[in-house]
Protein backbone atom coordinates (compact mmCIF):
# COMPACT_ATOMS: atom_id res chain seq x y z
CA UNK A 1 -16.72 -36.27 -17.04
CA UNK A 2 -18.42 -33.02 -17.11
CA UNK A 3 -16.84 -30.12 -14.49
CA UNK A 4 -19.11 -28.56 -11.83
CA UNK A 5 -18.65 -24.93 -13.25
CA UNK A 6 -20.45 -26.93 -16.79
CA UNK A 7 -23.05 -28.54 -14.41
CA UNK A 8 -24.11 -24.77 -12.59
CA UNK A 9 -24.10 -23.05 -15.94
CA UNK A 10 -26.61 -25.56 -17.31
CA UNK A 11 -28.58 -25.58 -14.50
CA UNK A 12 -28.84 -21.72 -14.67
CA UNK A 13 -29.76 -21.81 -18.17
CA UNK A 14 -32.08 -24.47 -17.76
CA UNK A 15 -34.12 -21.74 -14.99
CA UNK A 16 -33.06 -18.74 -17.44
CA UNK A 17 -32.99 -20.01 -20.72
CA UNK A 18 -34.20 -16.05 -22.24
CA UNK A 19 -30.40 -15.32 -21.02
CA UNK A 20 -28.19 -14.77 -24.53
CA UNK A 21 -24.93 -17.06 -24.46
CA UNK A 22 -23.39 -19.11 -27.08
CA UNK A 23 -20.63 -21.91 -26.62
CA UNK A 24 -20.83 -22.75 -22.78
CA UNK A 25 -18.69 -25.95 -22.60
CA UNK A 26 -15.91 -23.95 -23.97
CA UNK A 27 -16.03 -21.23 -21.87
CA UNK A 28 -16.51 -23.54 -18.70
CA UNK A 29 -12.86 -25.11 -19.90
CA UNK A 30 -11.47 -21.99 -19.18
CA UNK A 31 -12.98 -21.67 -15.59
CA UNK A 32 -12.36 -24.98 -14.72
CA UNK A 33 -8.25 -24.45 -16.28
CA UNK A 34 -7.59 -21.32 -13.45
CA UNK A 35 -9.71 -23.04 -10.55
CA UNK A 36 -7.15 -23.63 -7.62
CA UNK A 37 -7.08 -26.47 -4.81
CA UNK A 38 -8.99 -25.45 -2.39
CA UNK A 39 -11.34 -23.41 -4.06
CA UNK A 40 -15.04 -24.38 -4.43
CA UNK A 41 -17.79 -23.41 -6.66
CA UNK A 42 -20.72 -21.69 -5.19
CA UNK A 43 -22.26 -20.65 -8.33
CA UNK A 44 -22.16 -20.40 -11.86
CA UNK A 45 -23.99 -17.91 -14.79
CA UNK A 46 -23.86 -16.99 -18.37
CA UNK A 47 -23.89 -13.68 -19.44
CA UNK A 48 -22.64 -10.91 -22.41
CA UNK A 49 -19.50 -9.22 -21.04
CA UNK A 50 -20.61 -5.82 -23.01
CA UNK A 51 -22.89 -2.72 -22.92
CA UNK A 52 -23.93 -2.72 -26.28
CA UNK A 53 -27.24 -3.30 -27.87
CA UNK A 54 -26.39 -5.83 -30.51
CA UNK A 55 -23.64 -7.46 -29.75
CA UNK A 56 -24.70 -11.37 -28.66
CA UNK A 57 -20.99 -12.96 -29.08
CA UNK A 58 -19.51 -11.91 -26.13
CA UNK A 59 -20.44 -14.27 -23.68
CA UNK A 60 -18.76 -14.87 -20.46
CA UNK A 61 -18.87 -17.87 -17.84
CA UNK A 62 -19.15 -16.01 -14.53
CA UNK A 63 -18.61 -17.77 -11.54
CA UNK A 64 -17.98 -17.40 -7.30
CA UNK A 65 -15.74 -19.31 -5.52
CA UNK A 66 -15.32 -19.31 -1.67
CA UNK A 67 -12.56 -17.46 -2.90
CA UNK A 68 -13.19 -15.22 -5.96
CA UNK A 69 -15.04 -14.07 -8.50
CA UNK A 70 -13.78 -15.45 -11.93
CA UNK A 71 -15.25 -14.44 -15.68
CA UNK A 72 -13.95 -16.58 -18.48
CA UNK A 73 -14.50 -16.81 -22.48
CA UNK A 74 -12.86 -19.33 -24.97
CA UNK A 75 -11.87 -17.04 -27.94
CA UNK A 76 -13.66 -18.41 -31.17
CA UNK A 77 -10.51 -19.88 -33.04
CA UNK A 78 -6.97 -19.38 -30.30
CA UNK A 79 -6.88 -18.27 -27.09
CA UNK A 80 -9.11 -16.92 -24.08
CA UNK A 81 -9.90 -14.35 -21.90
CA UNK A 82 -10.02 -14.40 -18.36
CA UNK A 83 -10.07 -12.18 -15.42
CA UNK A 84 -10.79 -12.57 -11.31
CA UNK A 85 -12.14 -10.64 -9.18
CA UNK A 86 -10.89 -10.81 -5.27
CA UNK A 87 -13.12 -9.41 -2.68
CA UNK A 88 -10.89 -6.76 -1.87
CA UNK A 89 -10.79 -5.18 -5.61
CA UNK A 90 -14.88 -5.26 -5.12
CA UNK A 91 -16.47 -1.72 -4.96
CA UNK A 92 -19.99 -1.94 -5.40
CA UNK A 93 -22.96 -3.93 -7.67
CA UNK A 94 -25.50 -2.03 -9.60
CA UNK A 95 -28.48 -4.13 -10.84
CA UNK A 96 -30.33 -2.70 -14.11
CA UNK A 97 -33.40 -4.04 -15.66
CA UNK A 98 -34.82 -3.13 -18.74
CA UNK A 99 -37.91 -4.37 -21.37
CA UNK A 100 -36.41 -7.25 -22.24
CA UNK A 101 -33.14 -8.09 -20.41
CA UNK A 102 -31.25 -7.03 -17.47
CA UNK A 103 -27.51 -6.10 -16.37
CA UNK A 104 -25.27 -6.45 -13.83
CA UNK A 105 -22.94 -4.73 -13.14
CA UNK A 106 -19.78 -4.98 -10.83
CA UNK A 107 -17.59 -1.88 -10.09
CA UNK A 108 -14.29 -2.88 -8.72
CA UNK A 109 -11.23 -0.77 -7.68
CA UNK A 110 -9.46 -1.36 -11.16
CA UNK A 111 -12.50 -1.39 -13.65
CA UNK A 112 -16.41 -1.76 -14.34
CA UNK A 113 -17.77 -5.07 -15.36
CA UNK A 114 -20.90 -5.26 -17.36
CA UNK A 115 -23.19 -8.22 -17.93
CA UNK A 116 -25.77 -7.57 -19.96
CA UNK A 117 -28.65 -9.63 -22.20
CA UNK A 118 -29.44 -11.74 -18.44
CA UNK A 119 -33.01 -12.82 -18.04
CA UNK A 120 -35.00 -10.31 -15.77
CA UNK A 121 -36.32 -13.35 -13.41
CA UNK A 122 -32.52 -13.83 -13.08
CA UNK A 123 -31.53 -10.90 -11.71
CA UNK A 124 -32.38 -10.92 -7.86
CA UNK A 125 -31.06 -14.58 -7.50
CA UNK A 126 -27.76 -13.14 -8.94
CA UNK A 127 -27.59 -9.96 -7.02
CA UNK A 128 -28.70 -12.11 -3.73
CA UNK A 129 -25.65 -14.88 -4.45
CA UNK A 130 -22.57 -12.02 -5.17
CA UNK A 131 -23.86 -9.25 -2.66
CA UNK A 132 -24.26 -11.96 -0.03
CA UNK A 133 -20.62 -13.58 -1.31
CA UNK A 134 -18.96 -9.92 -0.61
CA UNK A 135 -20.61 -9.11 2.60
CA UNK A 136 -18.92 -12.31 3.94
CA UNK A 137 -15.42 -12.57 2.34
CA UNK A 138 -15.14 -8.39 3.23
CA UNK A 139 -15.78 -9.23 6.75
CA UNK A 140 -13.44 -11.79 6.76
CA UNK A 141 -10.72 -9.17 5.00
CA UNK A 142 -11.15 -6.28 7.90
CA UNK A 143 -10.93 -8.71 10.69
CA UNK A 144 -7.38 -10.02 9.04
CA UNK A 145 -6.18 -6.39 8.45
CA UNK A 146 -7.50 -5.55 12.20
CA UNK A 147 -5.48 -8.36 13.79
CA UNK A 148 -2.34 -7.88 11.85
């Protein structure tokens, strides 16, 4: 049976299909390994984890939850690499587009995230889904801290 996170990441590429990425069923495995109960999938992209010019083998599953954001990549022969993002580690999202390709990128408190080698037509849909995403979940963060 193929996973949701496999479904959204096809269905992205099938609308962005300039966007570099290699190997998306295996990086989809490791999304759908650290998904909790409870959490649903709101959407789903492919995209280099990198800044660099030439370097096309770093792609990452990215995906938001009505949780979190998570970024996942099956390592080519053992292992993976995996992080999430909560809302309240979320700083700020810059959106850069060049000739070719376009980046994201996604400043939290503890590091900055790059995704790069994205389709330009790709970029405002993504920007629209995690701005919107952190808006909500930060509003629902500072009415928890102003009630406790």
């Amino acid at each position: 049976m193929e996973s949701i996170v496999y479904k959204k990441v096809k269905e992205f590429k099938r609308r962005y299909p300039m966007t570099i990425s290699w190997r998306l069923k295996q990086h989809c495995k490791v999304i759908d390994t650290h998904i909790n109960p409870g959490e649903v999938v709101k959407y789903a992209f492919a995209a280099q984890k990198n800044d660099t010019t030439f370097d096309i083998i770093s792609t990452n599953v990215i995906v938001l939850t009505n949780k979190r954001i998570l970024l996942g990549q099956k390592r080519l022969l053992f292992g993976y690499f995996y992080t999430a993002i909560t809302p309240d580690l979320f700083n700020d999202l810059e959106v850069i587009m060049g000739l070719l390709w376009g980046k994201i990128q996604i400043d939290t408190v503890k590091e900055v995230v790059m995704l790069s080698k994205i389709q330009k037509e790709a970029l405002a849909e993504i920007e629209t889904y995690i701005t919107e995403y952190m808006m909500e979940e930060k509003q629902k963060y500072r009415r928890i801290q102003q009630e406790g």
